[in-house]
N, C-alpha and C. Protein backbone atom coordinates (compact mmCIF):
# COMPACT_ATOMS: atom_id res chain seq x y z
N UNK A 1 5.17 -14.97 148.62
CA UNK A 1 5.52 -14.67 149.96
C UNK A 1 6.11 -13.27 150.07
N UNK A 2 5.52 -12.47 149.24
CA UNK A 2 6.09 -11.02 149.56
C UNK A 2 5.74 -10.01 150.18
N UNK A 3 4.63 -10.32 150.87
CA UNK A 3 3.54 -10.06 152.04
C UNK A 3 4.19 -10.05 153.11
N UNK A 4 5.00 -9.65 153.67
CA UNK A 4 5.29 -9.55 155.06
C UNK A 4 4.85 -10.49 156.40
N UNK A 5 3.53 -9.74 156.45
CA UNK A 5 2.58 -10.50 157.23
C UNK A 5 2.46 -11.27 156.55
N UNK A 6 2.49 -12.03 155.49
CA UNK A 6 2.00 -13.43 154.99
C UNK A 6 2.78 -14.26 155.64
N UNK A 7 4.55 -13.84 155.31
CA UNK A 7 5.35 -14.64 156.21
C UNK A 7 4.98 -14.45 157.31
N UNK A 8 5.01 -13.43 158.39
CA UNK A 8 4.93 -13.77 159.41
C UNK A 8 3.83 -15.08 160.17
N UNK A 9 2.26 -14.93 159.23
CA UNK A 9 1.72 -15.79 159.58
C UNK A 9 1.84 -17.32 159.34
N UNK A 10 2.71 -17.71 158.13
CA UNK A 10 3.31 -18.32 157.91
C UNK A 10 4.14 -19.24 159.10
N UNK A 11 5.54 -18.28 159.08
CA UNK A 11 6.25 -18.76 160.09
C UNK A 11 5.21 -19.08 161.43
N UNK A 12 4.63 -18.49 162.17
CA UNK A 12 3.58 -18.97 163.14
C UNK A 12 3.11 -20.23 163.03
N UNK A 13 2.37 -20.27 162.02
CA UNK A 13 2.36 -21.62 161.78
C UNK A 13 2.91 -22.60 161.61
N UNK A 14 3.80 -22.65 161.52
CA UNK A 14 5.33 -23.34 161.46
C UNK A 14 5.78 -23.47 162.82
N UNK A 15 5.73 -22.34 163.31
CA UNK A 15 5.88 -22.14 164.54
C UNK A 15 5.53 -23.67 165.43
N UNK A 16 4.02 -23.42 165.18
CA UNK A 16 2.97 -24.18 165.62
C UNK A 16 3.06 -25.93 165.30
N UNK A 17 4.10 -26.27 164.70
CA UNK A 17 3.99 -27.60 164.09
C UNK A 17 3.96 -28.09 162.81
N UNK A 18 3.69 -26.89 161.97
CA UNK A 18 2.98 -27.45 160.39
C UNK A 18 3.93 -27.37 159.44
N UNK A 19 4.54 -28.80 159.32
CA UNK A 19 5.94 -29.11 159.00
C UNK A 19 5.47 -28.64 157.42
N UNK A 20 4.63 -28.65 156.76
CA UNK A 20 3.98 -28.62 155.30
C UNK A 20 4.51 -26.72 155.15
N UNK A 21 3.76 -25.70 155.88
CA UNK A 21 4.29 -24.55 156.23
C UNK A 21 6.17 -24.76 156.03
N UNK A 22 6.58 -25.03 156.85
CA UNK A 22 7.67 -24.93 156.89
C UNK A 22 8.63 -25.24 155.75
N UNK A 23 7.95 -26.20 154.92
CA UNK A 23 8.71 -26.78 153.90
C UNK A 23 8.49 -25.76 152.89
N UNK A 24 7.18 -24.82 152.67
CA UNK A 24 7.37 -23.78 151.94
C UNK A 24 7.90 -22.87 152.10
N UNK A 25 8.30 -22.29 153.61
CA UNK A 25 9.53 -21.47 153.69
C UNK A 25 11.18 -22.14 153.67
N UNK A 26 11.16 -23.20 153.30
CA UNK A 26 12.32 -23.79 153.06
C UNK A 26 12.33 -23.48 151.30
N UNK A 27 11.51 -23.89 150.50
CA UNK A 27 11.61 -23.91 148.94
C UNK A 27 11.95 -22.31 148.79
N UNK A 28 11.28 -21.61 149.61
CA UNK A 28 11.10 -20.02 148.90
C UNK A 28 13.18 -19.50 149.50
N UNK A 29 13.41 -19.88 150.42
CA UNK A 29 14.75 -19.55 150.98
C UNK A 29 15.83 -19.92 150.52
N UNK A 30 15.92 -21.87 150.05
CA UNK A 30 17.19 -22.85 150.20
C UNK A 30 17.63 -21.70 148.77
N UNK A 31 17.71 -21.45 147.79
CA UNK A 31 18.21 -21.30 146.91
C UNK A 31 19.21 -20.03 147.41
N UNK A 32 18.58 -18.94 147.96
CA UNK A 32 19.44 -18.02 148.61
C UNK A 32 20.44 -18.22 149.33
N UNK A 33 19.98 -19.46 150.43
CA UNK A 33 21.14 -19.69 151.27
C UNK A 33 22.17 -20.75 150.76
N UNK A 34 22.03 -21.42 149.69
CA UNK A 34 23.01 -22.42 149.13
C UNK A 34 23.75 -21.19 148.05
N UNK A 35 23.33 -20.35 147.54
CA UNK A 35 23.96 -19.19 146.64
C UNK A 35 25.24 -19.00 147.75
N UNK A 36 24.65 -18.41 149.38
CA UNK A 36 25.67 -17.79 150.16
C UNK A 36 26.23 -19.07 150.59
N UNK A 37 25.89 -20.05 150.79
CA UNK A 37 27.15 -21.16 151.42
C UNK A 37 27.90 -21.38 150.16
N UNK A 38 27.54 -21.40 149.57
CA UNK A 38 28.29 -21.75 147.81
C UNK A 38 29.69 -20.91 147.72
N UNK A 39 29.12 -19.63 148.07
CA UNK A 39 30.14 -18.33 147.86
C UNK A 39 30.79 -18.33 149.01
N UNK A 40 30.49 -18.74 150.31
CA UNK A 40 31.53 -18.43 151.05
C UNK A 40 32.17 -19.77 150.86
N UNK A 41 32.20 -21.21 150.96
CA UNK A 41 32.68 -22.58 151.18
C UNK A 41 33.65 -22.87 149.99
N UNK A 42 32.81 -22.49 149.03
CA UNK A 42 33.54 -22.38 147.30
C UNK A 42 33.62 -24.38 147.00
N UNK A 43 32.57 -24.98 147.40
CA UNK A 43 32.72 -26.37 147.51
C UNK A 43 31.04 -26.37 147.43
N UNK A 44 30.60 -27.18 146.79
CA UNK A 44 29.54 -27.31 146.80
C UNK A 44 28.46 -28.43 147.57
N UNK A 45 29.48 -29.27 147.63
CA UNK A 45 29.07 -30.53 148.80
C UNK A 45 29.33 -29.75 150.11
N UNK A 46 30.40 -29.01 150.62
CA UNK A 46 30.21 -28.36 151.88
C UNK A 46 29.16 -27.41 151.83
N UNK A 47 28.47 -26.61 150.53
CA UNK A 47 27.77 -25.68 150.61
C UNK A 47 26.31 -26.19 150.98
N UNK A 48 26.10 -27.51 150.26
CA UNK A 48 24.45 -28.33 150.46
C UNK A 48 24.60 -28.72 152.23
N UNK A 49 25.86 -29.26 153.21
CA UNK A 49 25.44 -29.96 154.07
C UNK A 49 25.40 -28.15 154.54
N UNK A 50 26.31 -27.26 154.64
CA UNK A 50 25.67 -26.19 154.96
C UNK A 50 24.31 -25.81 155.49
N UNK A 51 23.81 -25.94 154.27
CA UNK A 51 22.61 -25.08 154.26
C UNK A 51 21.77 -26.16 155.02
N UNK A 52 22.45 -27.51 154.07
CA UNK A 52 20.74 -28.42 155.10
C UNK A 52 20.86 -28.16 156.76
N UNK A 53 22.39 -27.90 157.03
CA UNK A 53 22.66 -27.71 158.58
C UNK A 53 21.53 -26.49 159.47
N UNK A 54 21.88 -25.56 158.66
CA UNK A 54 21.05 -24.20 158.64
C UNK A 54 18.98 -24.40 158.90
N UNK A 55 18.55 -25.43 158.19
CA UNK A 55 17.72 -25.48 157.84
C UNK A 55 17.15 -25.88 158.98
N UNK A 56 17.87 -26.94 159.63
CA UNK A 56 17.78 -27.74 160.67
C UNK A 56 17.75 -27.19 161.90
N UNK A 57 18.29 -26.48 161.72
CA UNK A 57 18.94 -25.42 163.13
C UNK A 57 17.52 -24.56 162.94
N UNK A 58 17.38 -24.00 161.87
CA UNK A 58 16.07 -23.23 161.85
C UNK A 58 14.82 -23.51 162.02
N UNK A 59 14.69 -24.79 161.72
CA UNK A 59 13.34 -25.92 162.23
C UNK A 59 13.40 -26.19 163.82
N UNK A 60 14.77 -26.40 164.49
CA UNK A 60 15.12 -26.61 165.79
C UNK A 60 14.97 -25.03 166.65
N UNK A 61 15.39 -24.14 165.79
CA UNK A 61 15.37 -22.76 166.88
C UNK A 61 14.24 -21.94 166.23
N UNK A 62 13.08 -22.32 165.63
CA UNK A 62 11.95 -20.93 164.94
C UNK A 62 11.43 -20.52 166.37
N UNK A 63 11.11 -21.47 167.03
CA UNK A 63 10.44 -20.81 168.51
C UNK A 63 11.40 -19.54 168.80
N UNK A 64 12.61 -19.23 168.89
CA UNK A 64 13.02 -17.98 168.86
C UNK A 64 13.41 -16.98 167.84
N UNK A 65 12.71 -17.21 166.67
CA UNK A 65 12.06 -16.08 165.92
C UNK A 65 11.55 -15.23 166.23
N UNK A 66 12.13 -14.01 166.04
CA UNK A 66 10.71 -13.08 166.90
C UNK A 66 9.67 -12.16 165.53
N UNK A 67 10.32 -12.19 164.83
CA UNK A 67 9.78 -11.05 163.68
C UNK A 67 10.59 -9.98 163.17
N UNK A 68 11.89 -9.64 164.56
CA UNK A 68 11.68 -8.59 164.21
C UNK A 68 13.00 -7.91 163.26
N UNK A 69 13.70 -8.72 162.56
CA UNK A 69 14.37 -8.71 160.88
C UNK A 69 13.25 -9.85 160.03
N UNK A 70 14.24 -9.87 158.37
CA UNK A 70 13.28 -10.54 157.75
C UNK A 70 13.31 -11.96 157.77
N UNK A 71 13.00 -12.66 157.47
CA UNK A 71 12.90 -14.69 158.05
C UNK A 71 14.68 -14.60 157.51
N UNK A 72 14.62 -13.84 156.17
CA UNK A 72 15.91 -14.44 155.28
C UNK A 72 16.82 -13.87 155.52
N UNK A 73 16.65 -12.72 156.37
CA UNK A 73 17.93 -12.17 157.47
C UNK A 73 18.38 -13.33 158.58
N UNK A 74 16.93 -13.70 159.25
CA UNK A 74 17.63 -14.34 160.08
C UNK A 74 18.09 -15.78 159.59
N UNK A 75 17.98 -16.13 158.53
CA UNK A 75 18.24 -17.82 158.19
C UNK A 75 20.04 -17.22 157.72
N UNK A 76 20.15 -15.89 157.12
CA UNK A 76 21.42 -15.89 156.46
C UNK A 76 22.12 -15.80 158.27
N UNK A 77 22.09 -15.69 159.01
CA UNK A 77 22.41 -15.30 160.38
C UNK A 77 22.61 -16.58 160.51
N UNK A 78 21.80 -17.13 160.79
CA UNK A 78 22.21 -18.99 161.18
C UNK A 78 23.48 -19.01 160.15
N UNK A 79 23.45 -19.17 158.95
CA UNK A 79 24.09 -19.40 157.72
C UNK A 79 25.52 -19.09 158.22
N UNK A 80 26.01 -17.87 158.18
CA UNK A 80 26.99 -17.38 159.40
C UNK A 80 27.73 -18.06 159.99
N UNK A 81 26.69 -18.29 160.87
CA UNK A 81 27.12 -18.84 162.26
C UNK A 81 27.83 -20.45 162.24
N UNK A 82 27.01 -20.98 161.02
CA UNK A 82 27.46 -22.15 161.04
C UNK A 82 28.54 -22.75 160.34
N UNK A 83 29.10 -21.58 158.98
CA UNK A 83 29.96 -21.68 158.33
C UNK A 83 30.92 -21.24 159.24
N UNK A 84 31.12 -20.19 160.10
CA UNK A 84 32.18 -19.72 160.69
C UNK A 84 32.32 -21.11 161.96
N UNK A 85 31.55 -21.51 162.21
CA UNK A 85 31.51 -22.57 163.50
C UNK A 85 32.87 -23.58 162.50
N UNK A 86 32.12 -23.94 161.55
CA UNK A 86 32.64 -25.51 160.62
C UNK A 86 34.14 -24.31 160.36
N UNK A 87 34.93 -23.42 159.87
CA UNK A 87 35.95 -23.17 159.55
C UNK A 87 36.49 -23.14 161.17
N UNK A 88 35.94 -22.86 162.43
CA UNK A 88 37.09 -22.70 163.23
C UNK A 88 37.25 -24.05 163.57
N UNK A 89 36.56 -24.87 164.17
CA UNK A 89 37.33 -26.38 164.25
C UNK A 89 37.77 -27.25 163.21
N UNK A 90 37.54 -26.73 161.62
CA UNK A 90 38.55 -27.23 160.91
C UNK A 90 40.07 -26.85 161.05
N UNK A 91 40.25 -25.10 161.63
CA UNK A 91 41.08 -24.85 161.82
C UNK A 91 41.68 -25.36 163.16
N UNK A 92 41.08 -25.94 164.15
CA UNK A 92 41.51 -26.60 165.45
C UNK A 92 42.04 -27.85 164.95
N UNK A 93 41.27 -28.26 163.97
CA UNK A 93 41.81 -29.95 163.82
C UNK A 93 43.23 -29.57 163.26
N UNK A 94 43.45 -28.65 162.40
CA UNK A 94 44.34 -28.84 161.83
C UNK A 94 45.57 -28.12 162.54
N UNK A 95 45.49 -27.51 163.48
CA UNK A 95 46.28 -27.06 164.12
C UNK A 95 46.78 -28.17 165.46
N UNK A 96 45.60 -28.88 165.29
CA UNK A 96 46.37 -29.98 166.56
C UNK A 96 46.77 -31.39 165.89
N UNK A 97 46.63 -31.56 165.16
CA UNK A 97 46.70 -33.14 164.14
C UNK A 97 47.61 -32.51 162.92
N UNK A 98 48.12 -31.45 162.70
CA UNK A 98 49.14 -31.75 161.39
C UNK A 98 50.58 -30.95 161.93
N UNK A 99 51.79 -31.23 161.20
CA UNK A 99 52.60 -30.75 161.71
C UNK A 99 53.39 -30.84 160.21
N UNK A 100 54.19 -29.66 160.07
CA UNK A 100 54.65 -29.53 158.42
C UNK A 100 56.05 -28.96 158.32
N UNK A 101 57.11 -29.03 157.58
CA UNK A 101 57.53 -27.93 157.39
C UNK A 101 57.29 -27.15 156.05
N UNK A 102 56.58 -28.14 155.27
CA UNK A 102 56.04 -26.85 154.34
C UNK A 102 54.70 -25.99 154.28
N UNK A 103 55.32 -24.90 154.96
CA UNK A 103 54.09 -24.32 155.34
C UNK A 103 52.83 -23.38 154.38
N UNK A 104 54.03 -23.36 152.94
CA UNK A 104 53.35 -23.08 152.09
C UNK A 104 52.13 -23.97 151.57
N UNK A 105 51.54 -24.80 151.80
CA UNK A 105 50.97 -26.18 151.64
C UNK A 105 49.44 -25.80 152.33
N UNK A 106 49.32 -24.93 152.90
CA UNK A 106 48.31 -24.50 154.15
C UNK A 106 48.10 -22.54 153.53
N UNK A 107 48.85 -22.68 152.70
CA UNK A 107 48.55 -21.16 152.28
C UNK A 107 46.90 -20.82 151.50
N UNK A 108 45.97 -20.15 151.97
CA UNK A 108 44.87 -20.06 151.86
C UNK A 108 44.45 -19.30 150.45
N UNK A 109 45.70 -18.37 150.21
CA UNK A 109 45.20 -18.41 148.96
C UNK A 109 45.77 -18.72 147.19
N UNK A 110 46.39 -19.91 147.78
CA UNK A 110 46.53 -20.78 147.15
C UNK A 110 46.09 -22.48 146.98
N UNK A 111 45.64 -22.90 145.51
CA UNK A 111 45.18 -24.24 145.88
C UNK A 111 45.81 -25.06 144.94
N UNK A 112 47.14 -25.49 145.54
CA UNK A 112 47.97 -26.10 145.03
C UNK A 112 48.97 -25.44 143.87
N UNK A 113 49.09 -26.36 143.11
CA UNK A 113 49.76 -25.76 142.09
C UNK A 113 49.12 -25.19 140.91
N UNK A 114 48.24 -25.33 140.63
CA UNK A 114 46.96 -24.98 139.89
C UNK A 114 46.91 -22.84 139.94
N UNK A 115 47.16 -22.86 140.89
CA UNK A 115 46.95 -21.21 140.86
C UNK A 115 47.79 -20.28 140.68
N UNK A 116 49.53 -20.83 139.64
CA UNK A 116 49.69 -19.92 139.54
C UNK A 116 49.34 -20.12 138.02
N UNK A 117 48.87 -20.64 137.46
CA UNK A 117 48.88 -21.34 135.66
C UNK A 117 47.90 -20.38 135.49
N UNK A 118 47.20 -19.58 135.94
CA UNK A 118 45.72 -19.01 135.20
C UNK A 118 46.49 -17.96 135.21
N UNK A 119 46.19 -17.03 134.28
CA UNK A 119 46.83 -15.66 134.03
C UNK A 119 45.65 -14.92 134.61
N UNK A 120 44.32 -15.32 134.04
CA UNK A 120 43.20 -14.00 134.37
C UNK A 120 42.41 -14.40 135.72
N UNK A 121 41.87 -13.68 136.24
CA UNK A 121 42.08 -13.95 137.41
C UNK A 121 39.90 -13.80 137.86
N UNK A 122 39.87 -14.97 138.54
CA UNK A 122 38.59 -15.70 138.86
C UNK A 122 38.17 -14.94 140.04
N UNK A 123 37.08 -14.07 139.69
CA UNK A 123 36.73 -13.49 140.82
C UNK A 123 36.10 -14.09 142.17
N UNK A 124 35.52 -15.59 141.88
CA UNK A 124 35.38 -16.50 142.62
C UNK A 124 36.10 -16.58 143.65
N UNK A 125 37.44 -16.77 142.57
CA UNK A 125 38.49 -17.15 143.65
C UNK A 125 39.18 -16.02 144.68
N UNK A 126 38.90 -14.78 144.03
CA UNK A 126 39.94 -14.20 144.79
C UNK A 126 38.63 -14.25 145.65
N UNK A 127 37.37 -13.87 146.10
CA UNK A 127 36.65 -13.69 147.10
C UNK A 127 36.77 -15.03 147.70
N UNK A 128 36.91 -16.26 147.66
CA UNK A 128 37.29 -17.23 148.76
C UNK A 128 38.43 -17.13 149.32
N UNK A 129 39.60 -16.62 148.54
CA UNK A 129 40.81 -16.14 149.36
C UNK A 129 40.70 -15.26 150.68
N UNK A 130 39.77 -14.46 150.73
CA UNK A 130 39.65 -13.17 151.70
C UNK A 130 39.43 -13.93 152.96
N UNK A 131 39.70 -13.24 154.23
CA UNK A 131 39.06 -13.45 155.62
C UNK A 131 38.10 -14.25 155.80
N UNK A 132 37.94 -15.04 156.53
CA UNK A 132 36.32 -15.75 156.36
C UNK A 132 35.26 -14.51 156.95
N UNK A 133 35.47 -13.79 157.92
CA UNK A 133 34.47 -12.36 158.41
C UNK A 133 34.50 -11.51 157.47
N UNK A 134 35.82 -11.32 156.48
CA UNK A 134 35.44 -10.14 155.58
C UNK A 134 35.09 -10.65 154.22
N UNK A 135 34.88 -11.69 154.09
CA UNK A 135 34.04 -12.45 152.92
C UNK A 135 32.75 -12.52 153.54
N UNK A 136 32.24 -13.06 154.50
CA UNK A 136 31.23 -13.31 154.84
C UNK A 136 30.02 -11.99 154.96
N UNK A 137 31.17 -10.45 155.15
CA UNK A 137 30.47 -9.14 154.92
C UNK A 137 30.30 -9.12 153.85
N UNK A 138 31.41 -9.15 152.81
CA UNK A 138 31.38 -8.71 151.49
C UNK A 138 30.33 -9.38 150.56
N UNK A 139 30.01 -10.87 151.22
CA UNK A 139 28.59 -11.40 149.97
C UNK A 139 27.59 -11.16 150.71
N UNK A 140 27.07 -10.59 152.10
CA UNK A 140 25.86 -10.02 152.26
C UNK A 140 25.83 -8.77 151.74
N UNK A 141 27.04 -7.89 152.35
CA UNK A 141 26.40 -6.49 151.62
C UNK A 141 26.48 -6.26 149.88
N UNK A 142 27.42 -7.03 149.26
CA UNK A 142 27.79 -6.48 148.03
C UNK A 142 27.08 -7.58 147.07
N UNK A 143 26.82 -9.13 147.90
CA UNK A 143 26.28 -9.70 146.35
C UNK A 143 24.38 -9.39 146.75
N UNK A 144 24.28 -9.78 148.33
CA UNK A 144 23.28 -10.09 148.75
C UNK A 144 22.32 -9.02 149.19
N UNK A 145 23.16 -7.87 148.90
CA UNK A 145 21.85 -6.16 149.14
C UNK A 145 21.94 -6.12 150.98
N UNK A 146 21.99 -6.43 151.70
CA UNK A 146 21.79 -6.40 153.03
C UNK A 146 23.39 -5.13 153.36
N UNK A 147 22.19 -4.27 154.69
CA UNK A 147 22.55 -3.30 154.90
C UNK A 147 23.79 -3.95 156.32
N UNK A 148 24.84 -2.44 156.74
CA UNK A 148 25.61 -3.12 157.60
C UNK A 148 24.59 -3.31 159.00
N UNK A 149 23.60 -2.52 159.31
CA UNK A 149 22.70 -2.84 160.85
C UNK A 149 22.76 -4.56 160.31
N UNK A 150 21.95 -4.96 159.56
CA UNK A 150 21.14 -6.11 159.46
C UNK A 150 22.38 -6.88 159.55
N UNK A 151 23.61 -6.78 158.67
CA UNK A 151 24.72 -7.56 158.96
C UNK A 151 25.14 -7.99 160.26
N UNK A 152 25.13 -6.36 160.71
CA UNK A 152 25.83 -6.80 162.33
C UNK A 152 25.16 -7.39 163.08
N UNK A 153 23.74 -7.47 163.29
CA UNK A 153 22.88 -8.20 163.85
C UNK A 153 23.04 -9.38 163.41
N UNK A 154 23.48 -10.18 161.78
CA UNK A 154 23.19 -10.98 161.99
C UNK A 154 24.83 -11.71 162.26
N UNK A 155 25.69 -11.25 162.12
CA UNK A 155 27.12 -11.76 162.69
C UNK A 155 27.49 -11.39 164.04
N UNK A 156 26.30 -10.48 164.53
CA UNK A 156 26.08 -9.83 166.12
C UNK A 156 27.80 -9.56 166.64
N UNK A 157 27.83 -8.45 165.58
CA UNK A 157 29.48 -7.56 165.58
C UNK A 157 28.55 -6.04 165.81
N UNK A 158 29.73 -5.49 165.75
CA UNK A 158 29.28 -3.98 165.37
C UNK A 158 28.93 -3.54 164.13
N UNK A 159 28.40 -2.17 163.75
CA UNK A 159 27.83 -2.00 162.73
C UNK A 159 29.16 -1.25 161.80
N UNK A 160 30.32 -0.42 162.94
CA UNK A 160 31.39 -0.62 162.58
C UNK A 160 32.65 -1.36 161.95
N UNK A 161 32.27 -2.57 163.26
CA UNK A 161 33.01 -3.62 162.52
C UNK A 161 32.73 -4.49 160.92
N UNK A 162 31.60 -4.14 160.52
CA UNK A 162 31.24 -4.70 159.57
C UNK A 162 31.93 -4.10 158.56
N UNK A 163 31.86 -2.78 158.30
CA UNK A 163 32.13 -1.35 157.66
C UNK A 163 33.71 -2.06 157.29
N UNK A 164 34.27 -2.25 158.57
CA UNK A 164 35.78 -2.48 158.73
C UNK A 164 36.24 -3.75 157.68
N UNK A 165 35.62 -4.57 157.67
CA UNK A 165 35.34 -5.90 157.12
C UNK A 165 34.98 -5.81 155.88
N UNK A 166 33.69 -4.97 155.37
CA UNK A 166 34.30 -4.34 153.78
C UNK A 166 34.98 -3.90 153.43
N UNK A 167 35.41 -2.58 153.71
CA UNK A 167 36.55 -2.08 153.63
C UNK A 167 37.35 -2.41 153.37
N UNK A 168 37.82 -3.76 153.96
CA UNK A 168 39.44 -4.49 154.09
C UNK A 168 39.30 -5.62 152.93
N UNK A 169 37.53 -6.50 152.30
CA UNK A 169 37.35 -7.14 151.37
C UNK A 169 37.78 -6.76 150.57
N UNK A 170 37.29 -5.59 150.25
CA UNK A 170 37.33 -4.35 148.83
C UNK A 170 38.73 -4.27 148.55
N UNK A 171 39.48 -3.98 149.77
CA UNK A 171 40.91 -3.38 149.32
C UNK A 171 41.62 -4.39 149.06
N UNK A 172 41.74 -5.84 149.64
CA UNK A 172 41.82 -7.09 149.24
C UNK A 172 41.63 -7.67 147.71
N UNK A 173 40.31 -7.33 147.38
CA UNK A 173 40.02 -7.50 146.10
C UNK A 173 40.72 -6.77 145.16
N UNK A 174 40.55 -5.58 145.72
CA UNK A 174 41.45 -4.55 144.28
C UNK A 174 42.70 -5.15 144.32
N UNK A 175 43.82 -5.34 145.44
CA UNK A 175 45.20 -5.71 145.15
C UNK A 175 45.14 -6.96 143.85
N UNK A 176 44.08 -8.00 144.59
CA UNK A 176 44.15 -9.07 143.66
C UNK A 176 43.90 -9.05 142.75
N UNK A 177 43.16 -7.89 142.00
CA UNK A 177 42.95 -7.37 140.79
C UNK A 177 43.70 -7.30 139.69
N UNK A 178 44.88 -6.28 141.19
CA UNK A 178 45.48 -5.61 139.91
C UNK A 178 46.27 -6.62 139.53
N UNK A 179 47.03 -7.83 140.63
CA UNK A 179 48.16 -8.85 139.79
C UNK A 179 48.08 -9.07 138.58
């Protein structure tokens, strides 16, 4: 599928009904997009309903495909959309259903007691610690090759704001580095 137009005729057909089509642009994609739900969720059962979410959404919305990024721009775009959807009403639930006074308990980048025992430090982890927007820049542009246009289009920010959002990953990362 490295034909351009192959996909495109592809997707058309898919377009068109041909669930068989579609399931081969699902095999050639899921691995990419469970890599990025993987890396942003850092859970792997949230990363599979992820993606199958994604998949679904993309079988439900191809009629507004237009062509004009690549299929796997726009599936990481859904991808996005749906991880940032699932973190803000986790963050609603938990802002209306818990009440604490230890507020350290809710500290994001920490997971439990477990994190201060490691001396060397899991690059995994510190990139799930970050922003969910400036993680979500930092594994398209830095693990995933995608430029900031294609980013911002597909987090439909600015091409600035994206910039801003590495920027602030990067400098994030280095602090956690250096501990």
């Amino acid at each position: 599928m490295d034909n351009p137009n192959n996909e495109l005729e592809l997707i058309q057909m898919a377009k068109n009904g041909d669930t068989n089509v579609f399931k081969r642009l699902f095999d050639t994609n899921v691995s990419r997009i469970y890599s990025f739900c993987l890396r942003m969720s850092m859970n792997r059962e949230l990363a599979e309903e992820i993606t199958q979410d994604v998949f679904v959404k993309a079988w439900e919305k191809l009629h507004t495909f237009r062509g004009e990024s690549k299929f796997t721009s726009w599936l990481h775009s859904i991808a996005v959309n749906e991880f940032l959807m699932r973190k803000r009403s986790e963050k609603r639930f938990f802002q209306r259903f818990t009440t604490t006074d230890d507020i350290y308990q809710f500290d994001r980048g920490t997971n439990g007691s477990e994190s201060h025992y490691h001396s060397s430090i899991d690059l995994e982890k510190a990139i799930s610690g970050l922003p969910e927007q400036a993680k979500a820049v930092f594994i398209l542009h830095d693990v995933h090759g995608y430029q900031h246009k294609e980013i911002a289009d597909m987090m439909n920010i600015e091409i600035g704001t994206t910039k801003a959002h590495l920027h602030r990953a990067r400098k994030l990362l280095r602090e956690e580095l250096r501990k």
